[in-house]
PDB file of N, CA and C in Angstrom:
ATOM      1  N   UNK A   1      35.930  -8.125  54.044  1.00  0.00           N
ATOM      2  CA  UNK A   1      34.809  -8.054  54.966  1.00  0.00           C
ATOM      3  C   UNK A   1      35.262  -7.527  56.332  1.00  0.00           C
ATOM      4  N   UNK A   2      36.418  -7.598  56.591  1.00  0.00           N
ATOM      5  CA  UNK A   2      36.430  -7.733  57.838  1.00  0.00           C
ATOM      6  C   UNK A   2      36.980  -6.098  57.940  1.00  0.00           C
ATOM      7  N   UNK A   3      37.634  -5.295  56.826  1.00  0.00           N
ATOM      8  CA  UNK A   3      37.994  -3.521  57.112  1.00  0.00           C
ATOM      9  C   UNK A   3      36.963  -3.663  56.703  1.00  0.00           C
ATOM     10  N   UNK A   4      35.626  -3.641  55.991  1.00  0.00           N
ATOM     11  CA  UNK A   4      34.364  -3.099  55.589  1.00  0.00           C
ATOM     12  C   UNK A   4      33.674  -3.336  57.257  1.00  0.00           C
ATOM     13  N   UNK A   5      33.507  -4.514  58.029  1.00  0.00           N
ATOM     14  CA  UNK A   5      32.996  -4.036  59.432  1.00  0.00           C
ATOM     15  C   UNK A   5      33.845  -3.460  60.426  1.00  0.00           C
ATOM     16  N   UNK A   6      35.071  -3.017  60.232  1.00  0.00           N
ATOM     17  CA  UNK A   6      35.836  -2.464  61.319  1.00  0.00           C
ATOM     18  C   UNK A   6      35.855  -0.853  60.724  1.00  0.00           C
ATOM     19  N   UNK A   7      35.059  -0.203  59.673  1.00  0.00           N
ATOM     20  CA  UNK A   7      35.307   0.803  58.930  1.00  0.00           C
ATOM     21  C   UNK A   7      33.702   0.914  59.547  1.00  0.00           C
ATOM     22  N   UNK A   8      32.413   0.265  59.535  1.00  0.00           N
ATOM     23  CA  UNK A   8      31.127   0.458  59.580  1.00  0.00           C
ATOM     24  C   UNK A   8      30.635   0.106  60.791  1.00  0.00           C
ATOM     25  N   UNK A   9      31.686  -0.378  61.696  1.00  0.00           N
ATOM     26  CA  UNK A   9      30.891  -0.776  62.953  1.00  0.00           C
ATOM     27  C   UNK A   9      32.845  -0.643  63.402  1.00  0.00           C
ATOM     28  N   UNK A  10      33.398   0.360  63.963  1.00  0.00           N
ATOM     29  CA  UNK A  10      33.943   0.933  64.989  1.00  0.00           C
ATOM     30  C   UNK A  10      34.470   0.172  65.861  1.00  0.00           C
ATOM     31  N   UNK A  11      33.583   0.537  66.740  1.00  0.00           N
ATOM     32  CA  UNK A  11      33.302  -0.241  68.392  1.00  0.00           C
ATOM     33  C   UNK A  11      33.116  -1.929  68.321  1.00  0.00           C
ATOM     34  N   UNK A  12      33.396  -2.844  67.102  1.00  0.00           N
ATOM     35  CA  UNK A  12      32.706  -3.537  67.490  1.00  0.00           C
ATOM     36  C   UNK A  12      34.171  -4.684  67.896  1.00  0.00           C
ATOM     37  N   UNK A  13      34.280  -5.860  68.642  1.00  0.00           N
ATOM     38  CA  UNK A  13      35.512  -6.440  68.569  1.00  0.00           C
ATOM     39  C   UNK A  13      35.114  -7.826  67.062  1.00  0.00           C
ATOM     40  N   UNK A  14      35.959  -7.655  66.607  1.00  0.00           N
ATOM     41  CA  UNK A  14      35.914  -8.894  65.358  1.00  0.00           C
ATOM     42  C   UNK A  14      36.943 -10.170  65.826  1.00  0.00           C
ATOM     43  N   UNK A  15      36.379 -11.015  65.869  1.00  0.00           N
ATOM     44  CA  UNK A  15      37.061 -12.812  66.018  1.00  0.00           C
ATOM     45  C   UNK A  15      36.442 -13.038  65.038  1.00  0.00           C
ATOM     46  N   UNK A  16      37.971 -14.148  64.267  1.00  0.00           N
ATOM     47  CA  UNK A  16      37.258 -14.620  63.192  1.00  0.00           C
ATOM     48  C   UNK A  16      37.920 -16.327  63.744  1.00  0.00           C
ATOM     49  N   UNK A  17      37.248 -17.070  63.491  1.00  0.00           N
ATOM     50  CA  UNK A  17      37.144 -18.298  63.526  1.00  0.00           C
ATOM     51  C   UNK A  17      37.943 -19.355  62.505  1.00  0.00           C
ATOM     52  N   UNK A  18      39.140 -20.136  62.339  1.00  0.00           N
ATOM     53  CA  UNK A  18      39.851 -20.592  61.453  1.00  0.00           C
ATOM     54  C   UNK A  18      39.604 -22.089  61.561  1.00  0.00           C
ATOM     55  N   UNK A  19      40.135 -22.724  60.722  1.00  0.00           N
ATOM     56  CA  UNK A  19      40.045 -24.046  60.914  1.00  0.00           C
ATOM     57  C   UNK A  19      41.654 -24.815  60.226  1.00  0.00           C
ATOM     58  N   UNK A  20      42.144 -25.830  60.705  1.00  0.00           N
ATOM     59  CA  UNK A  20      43.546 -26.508  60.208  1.00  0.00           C
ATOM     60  C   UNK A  20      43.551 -25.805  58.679  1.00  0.00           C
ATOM     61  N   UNK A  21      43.589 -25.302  58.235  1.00  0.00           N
ATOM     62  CA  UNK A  21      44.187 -24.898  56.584  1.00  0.00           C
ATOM     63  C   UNK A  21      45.113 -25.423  56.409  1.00  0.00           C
ATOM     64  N   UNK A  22      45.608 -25.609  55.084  1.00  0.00           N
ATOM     65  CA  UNK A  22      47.183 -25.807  54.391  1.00  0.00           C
ATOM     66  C   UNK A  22      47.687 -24.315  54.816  1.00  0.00           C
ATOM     67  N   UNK A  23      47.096 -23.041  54.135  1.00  0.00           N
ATOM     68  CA  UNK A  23      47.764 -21.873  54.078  1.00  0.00           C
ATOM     69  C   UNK A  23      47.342 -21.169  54.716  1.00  0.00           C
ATOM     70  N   UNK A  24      47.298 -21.951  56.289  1.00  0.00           N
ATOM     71  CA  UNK A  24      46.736 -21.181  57.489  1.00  0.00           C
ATOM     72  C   UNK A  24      47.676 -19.631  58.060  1.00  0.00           C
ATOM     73  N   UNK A  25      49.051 -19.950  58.203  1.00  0.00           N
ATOM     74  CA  UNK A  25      49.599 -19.143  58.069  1.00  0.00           C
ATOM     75  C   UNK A  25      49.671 -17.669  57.483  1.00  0.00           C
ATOM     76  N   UNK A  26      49.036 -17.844  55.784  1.00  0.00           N
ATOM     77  CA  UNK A  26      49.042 -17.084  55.081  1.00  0.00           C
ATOM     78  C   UNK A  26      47.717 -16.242  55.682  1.00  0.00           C
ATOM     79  N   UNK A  27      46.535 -17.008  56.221  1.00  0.00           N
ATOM     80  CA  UNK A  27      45.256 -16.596  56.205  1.00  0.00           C
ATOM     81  C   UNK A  27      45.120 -15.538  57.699  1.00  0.00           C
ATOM     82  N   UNK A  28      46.199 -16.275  58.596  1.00  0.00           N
ATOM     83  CA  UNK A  28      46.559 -15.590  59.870  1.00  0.00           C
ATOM     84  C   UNK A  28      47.238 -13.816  59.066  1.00  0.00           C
ATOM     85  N   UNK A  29      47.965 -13.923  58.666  1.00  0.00           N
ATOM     86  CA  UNK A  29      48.484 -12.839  58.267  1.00  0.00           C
ATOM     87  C   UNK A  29      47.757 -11.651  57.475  1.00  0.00           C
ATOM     88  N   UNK A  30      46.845 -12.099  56.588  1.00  0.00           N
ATOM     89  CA  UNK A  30      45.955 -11.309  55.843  1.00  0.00           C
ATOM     90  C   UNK A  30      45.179 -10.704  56.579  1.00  0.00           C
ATOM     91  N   UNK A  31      44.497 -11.501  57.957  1.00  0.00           N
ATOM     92  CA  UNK A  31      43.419 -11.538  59.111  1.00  0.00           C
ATOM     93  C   UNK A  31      43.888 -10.248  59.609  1.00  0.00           C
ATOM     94  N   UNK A  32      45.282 -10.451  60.061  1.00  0.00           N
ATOM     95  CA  UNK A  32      45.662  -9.253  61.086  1.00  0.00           C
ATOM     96  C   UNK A  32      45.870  -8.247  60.645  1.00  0.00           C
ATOM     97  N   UNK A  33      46.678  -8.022  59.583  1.00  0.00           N
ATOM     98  CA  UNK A  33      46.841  -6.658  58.689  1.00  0.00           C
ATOM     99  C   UNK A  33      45.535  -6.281  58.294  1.00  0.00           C
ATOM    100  N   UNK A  34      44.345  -6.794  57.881  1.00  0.00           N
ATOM    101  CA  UNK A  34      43.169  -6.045  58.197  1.00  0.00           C
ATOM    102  C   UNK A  34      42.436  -5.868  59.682  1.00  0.00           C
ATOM    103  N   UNK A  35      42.791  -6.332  60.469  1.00  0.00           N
ATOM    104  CA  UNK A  35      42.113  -5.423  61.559  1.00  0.00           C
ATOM    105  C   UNK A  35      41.432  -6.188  62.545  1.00  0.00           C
ATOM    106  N   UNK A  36      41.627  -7.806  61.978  1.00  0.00           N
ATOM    107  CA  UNK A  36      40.943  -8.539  63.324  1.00  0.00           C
ATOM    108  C   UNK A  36      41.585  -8.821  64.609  1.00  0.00           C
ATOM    109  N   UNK A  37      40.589  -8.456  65.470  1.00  0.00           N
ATOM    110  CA  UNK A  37      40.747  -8.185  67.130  1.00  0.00           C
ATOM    111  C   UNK A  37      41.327  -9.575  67.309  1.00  0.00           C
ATOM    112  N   UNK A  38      40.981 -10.907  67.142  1.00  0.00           N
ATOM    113  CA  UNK A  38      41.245 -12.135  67.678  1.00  0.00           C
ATOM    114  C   UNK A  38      40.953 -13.150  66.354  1.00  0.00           C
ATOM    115  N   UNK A  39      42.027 -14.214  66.982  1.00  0.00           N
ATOM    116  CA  UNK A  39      41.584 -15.384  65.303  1.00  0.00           C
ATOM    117  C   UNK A  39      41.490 -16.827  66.669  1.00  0.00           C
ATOM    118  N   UNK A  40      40.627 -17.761  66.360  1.00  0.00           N
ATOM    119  CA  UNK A  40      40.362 -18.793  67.002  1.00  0.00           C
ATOM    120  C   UNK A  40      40.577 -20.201  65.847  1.00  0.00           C
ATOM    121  N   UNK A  41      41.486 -20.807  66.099  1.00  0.00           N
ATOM    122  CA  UNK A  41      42.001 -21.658  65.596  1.00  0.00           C
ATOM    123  C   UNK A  41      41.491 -23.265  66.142  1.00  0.00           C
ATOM    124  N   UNK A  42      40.783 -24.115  65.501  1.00  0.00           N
ATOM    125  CA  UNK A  42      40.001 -25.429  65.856  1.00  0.00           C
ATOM    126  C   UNK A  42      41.206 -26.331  65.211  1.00  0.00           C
ATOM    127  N   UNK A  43      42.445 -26.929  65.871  1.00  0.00           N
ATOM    128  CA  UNK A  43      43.299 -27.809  65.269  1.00  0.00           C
ATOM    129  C   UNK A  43      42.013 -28.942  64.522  1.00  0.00           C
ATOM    130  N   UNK A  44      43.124 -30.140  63.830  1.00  0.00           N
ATOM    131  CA  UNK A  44      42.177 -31.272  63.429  1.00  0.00           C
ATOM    132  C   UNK A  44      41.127 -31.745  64.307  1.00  0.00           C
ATOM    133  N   UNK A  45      41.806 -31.974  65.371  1.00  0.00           N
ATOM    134  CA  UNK A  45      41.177 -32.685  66.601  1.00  0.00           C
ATOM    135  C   UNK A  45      40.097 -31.977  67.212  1.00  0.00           C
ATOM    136  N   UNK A  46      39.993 -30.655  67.036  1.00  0.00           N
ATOM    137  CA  UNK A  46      39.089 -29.493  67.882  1.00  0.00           C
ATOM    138  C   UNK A  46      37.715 -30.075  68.151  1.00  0.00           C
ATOM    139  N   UNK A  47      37.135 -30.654  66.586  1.00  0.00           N
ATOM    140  CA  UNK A  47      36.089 -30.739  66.271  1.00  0.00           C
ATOM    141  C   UNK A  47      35.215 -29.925  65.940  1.00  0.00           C
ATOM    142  N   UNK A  48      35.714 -28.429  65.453  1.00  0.00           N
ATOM    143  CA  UNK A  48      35.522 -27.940  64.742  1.00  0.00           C
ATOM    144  C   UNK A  48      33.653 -27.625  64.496  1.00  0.00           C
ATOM    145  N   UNK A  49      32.749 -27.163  63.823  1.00  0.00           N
ATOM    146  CA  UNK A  49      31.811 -27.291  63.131  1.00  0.00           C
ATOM    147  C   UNK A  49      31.729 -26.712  62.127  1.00  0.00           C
ATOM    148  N   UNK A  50      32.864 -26.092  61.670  1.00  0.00           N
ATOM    149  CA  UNK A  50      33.119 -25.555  60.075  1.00  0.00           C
ATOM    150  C   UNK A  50      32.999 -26.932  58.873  1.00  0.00           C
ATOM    151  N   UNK A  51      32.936 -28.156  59.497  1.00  0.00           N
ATOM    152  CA  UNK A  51      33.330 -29.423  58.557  1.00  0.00           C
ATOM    153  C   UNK A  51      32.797 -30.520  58.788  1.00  0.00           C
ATOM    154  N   UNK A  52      32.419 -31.103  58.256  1.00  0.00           N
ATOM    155  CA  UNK A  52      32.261 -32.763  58.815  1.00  0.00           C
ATOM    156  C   UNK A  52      33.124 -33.818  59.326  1.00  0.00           C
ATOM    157  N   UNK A  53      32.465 -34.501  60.080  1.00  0.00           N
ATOM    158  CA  UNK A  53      33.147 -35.649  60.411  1.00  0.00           C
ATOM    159  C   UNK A  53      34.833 -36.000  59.765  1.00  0.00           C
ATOM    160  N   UNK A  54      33.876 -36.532  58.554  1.00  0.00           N
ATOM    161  CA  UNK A  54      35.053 -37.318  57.686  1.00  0.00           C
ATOM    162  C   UNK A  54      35.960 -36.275  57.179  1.00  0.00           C
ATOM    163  N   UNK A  55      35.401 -34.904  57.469  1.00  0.00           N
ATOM    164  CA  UNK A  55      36.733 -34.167  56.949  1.00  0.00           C
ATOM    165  C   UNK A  55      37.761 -33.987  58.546  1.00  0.00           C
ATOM    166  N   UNK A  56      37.159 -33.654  59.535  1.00  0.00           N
ATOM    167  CA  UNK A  56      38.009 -33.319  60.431  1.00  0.00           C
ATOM    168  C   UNK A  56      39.242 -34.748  60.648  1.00  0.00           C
ATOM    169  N   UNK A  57      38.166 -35.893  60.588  1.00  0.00           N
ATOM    170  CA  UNK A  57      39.951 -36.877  61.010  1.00  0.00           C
ATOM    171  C   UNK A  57      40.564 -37.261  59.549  1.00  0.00           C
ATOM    172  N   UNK A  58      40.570 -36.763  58.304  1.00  0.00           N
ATOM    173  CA  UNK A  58      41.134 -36.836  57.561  1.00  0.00           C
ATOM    174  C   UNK A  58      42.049 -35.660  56.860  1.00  0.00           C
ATOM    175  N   UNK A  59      41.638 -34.273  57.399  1.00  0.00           N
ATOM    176  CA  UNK A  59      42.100 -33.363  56.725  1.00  0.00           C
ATOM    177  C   UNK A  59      42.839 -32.284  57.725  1.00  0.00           C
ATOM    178  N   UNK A  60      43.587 -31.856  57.359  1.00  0.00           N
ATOM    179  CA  UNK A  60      43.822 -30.236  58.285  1.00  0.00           C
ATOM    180  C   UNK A  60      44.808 -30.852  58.620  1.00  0.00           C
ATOM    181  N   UNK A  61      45.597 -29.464  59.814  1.00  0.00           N
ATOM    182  CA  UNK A  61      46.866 -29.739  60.552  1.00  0.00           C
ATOM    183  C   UNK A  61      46.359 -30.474  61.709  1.00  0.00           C
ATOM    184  N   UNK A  62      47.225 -31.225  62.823  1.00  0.00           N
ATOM    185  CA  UNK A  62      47.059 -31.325  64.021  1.00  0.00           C
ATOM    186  C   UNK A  62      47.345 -29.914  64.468  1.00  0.00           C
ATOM    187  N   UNK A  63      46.590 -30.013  65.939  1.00  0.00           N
ATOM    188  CA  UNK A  63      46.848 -28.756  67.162  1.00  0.00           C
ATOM    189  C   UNK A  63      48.122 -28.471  67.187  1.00  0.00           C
ATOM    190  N   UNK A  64      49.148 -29.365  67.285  1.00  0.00           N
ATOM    191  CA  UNK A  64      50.643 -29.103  67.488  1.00  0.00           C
ATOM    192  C   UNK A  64      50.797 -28.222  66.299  1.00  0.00           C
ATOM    193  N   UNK A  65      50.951 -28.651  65.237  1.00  0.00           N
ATOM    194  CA  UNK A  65      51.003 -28.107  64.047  1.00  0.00           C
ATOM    195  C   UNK A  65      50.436 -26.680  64.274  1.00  0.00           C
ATOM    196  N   UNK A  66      49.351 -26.598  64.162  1.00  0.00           N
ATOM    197  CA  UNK A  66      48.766 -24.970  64.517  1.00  0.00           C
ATOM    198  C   UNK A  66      49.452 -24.192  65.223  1.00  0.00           C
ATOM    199  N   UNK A  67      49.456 -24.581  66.220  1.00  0.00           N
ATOM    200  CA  UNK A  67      50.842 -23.350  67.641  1.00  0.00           C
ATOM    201  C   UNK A  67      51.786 -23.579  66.772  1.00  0.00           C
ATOM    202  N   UNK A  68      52.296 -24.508  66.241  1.00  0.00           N
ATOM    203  CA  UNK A  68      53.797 -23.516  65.717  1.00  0.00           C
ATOM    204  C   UNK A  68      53.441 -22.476  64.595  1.00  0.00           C
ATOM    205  N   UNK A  69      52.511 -23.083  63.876  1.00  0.00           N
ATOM    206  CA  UNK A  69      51.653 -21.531  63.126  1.00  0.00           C
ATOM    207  C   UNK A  69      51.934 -20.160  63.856  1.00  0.00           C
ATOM    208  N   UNK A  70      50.817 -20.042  64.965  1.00  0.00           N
ATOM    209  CA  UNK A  70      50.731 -19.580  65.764  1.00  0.00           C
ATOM    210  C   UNK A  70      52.246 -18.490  66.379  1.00  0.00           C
ATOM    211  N   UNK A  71      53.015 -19.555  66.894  1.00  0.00           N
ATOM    212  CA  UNK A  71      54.383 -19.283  67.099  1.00  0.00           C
ATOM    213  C   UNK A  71      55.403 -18.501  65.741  1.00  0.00           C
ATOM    214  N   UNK A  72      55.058 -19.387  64.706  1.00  0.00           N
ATOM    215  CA  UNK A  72      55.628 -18.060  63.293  1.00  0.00           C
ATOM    216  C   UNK A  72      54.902 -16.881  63.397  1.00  0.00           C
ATOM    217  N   UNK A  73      53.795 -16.885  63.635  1.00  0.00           N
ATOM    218  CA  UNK A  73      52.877 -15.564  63.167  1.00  0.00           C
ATOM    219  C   UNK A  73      53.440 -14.869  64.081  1.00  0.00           C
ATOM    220  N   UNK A  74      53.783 -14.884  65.494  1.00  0.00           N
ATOM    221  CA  UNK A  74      54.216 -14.292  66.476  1.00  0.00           C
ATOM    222  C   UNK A  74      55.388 -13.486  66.444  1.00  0.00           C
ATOM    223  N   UNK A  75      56.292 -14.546  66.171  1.00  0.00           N
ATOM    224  CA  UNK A  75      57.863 -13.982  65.196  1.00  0.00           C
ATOM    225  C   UNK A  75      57.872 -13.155  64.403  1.00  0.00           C
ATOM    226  N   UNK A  76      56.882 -13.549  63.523  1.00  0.00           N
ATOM    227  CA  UNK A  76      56.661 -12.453  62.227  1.00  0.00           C
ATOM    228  C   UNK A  76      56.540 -10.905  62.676  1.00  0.00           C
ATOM    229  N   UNK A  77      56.005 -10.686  63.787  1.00  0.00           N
ATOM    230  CA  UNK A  77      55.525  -9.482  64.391  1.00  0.00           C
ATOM    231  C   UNK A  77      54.041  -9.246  64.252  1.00  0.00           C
ATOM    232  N   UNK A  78      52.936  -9.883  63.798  1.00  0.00           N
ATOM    233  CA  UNK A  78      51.712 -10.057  63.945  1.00  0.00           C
ATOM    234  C   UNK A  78      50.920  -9.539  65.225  1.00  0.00           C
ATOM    235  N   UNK A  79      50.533  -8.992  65.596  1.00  0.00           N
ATOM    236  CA  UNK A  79      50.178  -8.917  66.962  1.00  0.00           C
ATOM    237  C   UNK A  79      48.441  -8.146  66.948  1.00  0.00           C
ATOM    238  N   UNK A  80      47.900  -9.862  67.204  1.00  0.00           N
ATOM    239  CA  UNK A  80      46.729  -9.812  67.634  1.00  0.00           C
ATOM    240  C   UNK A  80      46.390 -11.200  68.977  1.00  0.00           C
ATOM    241  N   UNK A  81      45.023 -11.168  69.458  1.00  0.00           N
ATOM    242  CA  UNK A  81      45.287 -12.334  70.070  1.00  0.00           C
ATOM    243  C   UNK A  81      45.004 -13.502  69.509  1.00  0.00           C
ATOM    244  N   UNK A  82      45.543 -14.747  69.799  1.00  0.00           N
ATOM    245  CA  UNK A  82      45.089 -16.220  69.017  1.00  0.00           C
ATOM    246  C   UNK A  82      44.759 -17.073  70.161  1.00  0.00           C
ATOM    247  N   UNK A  83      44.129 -17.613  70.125  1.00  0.00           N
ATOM    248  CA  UNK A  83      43.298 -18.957  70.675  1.00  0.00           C
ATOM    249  C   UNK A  83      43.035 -20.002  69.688  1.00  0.00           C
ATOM    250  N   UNK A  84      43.737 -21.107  70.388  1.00  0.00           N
ATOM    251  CA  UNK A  84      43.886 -22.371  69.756  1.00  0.00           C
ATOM    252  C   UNK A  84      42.512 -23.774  70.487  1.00  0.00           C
ATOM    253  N   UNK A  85      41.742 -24.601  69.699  1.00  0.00           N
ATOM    254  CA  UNK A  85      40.967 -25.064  70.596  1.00  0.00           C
ATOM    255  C   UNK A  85      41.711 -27.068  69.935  1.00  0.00           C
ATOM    256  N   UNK A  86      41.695 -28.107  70.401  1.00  0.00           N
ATOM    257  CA  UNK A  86      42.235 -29.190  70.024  1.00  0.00           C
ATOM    258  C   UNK A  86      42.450 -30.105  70.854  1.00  0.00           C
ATOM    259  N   UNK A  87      43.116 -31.063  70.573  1.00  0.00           N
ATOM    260  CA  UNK A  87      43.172 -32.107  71.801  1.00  0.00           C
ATOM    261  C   UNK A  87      44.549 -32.014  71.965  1.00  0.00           C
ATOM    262  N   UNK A  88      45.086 -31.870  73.352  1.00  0.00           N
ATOM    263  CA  UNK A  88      46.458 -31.855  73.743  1.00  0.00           C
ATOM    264  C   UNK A  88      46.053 -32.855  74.777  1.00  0.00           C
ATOM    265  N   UNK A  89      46.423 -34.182  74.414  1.00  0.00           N
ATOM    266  CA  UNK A  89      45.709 -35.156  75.590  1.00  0.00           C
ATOM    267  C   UNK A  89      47.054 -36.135  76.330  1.00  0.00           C
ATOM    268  N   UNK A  90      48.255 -35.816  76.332  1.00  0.00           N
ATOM    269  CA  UNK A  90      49.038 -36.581  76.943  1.00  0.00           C
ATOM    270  C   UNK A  90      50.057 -34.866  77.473  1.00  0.00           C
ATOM    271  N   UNK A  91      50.778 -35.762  78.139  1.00  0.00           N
ATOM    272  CA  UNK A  91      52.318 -34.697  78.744  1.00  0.00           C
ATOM    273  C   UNK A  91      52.987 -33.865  77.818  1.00  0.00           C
ATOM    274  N   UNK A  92      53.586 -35.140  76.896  1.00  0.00           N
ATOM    275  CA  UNK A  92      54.068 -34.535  75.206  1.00  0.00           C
ATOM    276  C   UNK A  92      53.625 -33.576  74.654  1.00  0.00           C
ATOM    277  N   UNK A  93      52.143 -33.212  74.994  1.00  0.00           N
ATOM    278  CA  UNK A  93      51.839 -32.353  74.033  1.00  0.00           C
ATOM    279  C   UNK A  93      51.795 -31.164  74.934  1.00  0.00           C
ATOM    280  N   UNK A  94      51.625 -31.217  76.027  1.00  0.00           N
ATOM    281  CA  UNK A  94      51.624 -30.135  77.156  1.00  0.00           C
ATOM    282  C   UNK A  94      52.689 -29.413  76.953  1.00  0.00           C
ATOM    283  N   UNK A  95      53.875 -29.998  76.761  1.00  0.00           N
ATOM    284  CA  UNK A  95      55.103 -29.679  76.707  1.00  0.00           C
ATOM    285  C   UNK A  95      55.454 -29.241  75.285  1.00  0.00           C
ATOM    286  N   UNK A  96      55.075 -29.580  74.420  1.00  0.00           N
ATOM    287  CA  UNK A  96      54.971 -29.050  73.379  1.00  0.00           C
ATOM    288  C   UNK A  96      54.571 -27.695  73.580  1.00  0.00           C
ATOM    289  N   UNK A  97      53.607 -27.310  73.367  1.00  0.00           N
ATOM    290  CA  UNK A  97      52.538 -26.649  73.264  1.00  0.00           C
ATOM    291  C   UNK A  97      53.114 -25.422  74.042  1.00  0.00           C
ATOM    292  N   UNK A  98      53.701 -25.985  75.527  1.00  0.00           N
ATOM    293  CA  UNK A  98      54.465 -24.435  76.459  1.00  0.00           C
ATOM    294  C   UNK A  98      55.627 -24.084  75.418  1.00  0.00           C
ATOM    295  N   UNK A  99      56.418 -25.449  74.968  1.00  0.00           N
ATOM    296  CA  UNK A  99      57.585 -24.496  73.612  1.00  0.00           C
ATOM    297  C   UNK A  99      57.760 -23.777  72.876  1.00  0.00           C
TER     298      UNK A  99
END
């Protein structure tokens, strides 16, 4: 879908919207080699509206977890932009998160 609108609509910028996956990684990578402008990543905590309730505090990665995603995909040589949304609610994770 996403070379079928970057092939039929040009001009247009594509964000695609992710949520904690297991094989988020994998899904980051597929994303970019076809052509998306930006990926927005909702850690567990985000709150998300891809899911319910009972799935968000039971399922997915934490935010931390995601940036180091994030941080492989980077390494890898990937280069699009990412935005991460989640709760980084103490120092620890601040500090994390700049690592």
């Amino acid at each position: 879908m996403i070379k079928l609108a970057k092939n039929n609509y040009p001009r247009v910028k594509i964000w695609l919207k992710l949520g904690p996956y297991a094989d988020l990684d994998e899904v980051i990578e597929t994303a970019v080699k076809a052509g998306v402008d930006c990926i927005t990543i909702d850690g567990s905590e985000g709150g998300t509206g891809m899911s319910p309730l009972v799935a968000m505090r039971e399922l997915g990665y934490p935010t931390i977890v995601c940036l180091k995603k994030i941080y492989e995909a980077k390494k890898k040589g990937l280069k699009t932009t990412m935005l991460i949304a989640g709760r980084l609610f103490d120092g620890g994770h601040l500090v994390k998160s700049m690592c």
